[in-house]
Protein backbone atom coordinates (compact mmCIF):
# COMPACT_ATOMS: atom_id res chain seq x y z
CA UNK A 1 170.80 3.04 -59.72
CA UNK A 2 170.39 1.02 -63.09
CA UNK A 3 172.28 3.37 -64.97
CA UNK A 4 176.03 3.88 -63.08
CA UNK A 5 177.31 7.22 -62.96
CA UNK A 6 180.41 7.36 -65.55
CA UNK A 7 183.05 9.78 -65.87
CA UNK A 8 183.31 9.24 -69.72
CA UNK A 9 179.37 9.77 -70.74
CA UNK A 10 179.61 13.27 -72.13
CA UNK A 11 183.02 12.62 -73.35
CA UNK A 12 181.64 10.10 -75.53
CA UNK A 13 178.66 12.69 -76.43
CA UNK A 14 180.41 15.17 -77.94
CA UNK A 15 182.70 12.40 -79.29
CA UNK A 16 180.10 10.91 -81.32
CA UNK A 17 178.05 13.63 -82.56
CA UNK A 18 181.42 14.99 -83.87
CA UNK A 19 182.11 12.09 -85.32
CA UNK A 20 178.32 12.13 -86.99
CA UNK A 21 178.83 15.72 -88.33
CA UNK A 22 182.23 14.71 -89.70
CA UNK A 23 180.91 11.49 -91.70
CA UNK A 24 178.45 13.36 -92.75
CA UNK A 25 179.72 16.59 -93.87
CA UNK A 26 182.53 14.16 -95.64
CA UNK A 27 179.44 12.05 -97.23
CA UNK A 28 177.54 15.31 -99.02
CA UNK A 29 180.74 17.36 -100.26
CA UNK A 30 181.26 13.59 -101.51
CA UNK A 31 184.90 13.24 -99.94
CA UNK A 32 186.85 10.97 -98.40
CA UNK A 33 187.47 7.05 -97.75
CA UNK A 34 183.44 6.47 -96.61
CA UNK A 35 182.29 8.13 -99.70
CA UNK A 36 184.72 6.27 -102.28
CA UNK A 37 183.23 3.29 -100.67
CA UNK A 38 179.70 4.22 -100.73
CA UNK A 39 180.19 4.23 -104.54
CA UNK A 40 180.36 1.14 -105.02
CA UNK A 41 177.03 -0.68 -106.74
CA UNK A 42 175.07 -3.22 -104.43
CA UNK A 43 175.22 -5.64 -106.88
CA UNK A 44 178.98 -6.03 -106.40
CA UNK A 45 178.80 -6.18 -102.98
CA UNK A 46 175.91 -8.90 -102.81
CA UNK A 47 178.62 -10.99 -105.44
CA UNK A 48 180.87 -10.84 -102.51
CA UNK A 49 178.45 -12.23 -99.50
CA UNK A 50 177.26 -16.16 -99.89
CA UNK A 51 173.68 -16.25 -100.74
CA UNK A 52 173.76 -18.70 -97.06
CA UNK A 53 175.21 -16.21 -95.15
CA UNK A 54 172.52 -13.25 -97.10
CA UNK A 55 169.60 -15.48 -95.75
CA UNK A 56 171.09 -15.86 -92.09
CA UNK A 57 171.25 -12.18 -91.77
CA UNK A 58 168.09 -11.09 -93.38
CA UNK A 59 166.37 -11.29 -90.06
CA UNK A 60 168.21 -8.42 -88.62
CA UNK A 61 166.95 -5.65 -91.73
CA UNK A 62 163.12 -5.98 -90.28
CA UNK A 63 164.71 -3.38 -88.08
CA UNK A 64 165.18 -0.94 -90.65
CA UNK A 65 161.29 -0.53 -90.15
CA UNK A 66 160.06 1.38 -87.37
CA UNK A 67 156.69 -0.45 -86.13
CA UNK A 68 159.20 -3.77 -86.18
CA UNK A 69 161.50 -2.27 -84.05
CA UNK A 70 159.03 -0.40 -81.87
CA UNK A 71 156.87 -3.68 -81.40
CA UNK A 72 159.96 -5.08 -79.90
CA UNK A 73 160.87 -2.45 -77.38
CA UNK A 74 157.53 -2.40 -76.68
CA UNK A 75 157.69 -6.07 -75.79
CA UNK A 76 160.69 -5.51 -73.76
CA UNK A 77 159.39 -2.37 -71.80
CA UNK A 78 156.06 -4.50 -71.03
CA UNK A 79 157.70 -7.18 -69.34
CA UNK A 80 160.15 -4.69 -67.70
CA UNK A 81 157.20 -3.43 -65.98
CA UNK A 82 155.97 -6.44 -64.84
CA UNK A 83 158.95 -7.33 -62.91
CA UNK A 84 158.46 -4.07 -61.48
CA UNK A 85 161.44 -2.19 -63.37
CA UNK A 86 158.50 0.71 -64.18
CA UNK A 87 161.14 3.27 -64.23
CA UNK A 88 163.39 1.68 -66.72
CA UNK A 89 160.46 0.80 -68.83
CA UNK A 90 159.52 4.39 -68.95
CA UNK A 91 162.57 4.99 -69.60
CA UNK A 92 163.08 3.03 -73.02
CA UNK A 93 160.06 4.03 -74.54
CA UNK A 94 160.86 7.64 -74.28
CA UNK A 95 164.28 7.29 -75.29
CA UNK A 96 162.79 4.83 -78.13
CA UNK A 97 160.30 7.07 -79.07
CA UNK A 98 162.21 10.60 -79.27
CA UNK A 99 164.84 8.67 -81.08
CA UNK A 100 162.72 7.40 -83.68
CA UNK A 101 161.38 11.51 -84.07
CA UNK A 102 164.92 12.40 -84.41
CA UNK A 103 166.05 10.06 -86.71
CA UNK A 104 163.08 10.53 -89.23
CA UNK A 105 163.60 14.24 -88.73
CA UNK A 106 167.25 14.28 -90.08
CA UNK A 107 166.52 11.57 -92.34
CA UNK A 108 164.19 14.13 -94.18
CA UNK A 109 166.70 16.84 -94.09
CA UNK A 110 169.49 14.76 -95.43
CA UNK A 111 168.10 13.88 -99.27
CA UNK A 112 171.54 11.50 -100.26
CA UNK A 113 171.06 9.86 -103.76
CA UNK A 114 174.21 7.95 -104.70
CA UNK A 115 174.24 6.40 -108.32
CA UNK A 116 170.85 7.75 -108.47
CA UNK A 117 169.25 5.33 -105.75
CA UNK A 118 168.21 7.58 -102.93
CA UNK A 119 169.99 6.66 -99.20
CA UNK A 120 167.83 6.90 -96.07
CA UNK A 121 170.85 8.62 -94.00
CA UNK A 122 171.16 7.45 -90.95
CA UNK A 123 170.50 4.18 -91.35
CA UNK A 124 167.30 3.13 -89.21
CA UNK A 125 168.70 -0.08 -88.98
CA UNK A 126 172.25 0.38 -86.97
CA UNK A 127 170.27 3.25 -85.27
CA UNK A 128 167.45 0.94 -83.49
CA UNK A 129 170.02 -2.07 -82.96
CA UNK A 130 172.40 -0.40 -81.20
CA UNK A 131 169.64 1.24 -78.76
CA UNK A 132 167.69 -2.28 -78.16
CA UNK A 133 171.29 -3.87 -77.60
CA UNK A 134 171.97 -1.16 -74.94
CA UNK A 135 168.88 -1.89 -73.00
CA UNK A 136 169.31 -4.91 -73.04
CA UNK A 137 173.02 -4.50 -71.57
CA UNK A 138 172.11 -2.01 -69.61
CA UNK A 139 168.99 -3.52 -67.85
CA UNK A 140 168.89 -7.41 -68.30
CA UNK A 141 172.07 -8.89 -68.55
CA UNK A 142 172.96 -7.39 -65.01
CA UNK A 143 170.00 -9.48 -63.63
CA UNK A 144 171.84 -12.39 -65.09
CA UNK A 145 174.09 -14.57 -62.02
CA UNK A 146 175.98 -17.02 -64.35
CA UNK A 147 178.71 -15.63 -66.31
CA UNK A 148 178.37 -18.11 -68.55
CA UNK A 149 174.80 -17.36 -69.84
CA UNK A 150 176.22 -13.63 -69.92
CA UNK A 151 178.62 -14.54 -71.78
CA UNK A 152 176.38 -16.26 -74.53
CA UNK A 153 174.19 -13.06 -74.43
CA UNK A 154 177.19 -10.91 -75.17
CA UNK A 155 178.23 -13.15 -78.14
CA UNK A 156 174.29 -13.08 -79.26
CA UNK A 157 174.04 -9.54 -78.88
CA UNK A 158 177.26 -8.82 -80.73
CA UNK A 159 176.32 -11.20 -83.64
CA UNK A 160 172.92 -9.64 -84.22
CA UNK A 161 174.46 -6.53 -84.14
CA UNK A 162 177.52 -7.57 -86.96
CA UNK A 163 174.25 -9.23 -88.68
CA UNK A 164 172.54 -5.83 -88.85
CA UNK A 165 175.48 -3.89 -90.06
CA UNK A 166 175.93 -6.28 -92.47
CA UNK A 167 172.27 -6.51 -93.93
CA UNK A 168 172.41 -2.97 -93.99
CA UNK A 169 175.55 -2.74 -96.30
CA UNK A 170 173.31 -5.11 -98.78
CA UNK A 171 170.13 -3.28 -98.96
CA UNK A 172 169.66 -1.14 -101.67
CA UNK A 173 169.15 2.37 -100.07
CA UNK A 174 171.83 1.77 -97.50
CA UNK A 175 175.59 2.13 -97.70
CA UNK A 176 178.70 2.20 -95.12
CA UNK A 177 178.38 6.17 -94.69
CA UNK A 178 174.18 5.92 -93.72
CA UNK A 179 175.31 2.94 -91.32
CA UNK A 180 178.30 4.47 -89.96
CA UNK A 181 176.23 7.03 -89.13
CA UNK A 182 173.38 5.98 -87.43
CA UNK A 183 175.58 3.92 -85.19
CA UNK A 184 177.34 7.34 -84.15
CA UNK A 185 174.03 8.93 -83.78
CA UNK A 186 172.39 5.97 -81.87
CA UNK A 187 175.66 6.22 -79.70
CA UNK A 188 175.25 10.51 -78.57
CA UNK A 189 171.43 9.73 -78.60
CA UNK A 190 172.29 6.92 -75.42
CA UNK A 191 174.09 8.77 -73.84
CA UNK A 192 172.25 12.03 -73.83
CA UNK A 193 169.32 9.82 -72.35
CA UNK A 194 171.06 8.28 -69.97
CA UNK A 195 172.30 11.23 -68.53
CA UNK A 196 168.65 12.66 -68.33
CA UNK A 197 167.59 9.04 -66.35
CA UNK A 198 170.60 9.91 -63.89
CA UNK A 199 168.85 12.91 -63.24
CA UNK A 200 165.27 12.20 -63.17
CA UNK A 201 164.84 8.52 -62.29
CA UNK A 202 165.30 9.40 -58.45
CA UNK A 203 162.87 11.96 -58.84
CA UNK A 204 160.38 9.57 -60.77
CA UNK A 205 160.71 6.95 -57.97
CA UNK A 206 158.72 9.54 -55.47
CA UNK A 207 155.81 10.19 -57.72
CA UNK A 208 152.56 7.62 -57.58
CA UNK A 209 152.36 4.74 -59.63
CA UNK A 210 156.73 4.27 -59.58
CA UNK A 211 157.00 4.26 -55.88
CA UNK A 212 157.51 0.42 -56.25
CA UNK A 213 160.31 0.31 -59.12
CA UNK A 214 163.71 -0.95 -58.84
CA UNK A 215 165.77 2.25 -60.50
């Protein structure tokens, strides 16, 4: 099976949504080191970054939208199912999907305004990173035999990920807390789905139309 069985998985559930209610519960009785830093004005922080290094990593914010982000997976999930990994395929765009309705979901029940700019909390754009780098760590790179050309695809993957965080910092209704976040969240949402693949995937494999997949 794709997905391994692990030991740690709903250890690092409950680790990570408790980590999401703590940030967050810190962030709206406006306490702590997160929220001190959240405070402080974009401008400041876009002084800091090198206009270069702003235009390198501007790439990575299309995935604070949705359709971007979903167009990818999309992309990824259709060739996944051409090589016959239908399972896996299915697998993504549920988890993609049901992630996006959760995400928009909260993002409507948190209303954050800090120095009266109004924070989309959790971030979209750590959120949908962090799930398209775990598919693709948890699906592709496997299929890999060099460890060389893994090795570049970890250091990519990593990169665009530090790029995202980053971008995310600089855009206007963003700040570390919203970021933070939806990293944690992206992180419980994972592995919540992977544990539902462990269960199901087998299952999948006898039904028509799947009978054929590598799981």
């Amino acid at each position: 099976m794709i997905i391994a069985k692990s030991r740690t998985r709903f250890l690092m559930l409950i680790l990570s949504l408790i980590l999401f209610i703590v940030i967050s519960i810190l962030t709206y009785r406006h306490q702590g080191f997160l929220h001190t830093l959240s405070q402080i004005d974009h401008s400041i922080a876009r002084a800091v970054v090198p206009t270069w290094l702003e235009n390198i990593m501007k790439p990575a914010y299309i995935f604070s939208h949705g359709l971007l982000a979903g167009l990818l997976i999309f992309v990824i999930a259709f060739f996944l199912w051409g090589f016959k990994f239908k399972i896996p395929a299915t697998w993504i765009l549920l988890t993609s999907l049901s992630g996006w309705l959760l995400i928009n979901v909260l993002s409507l029940f948190f209303n954050l305004e800090v120095n009266g700019t109004k924070i989309v909390y959790p971030a979209h754009t750590t959120f949908f990173m962090t799930l398209l780098i775990s598919y693709v760590l948890l699906i592709i790179i496997p299929e890999i035999q060099h460890n060389f050309l893994q090795f570049v695809c970890h250091t990519l993957l990593l990169l665009c990920w530090i790029g995202t965080f980053m971008m995310t910092l600089l855009a206007p209704n963003s700040n570390v807390a919203s970021a933070i976040a939806g990293w944690f969240l992206a992180i419980a949402w994972l592995q919540f789905s992977e544990n539902v693949y462990r269960i199901y995937a087998a299952d999948l494999y006898r039904r028509k139309g799947f009978s054929n997949s590598w799981y």
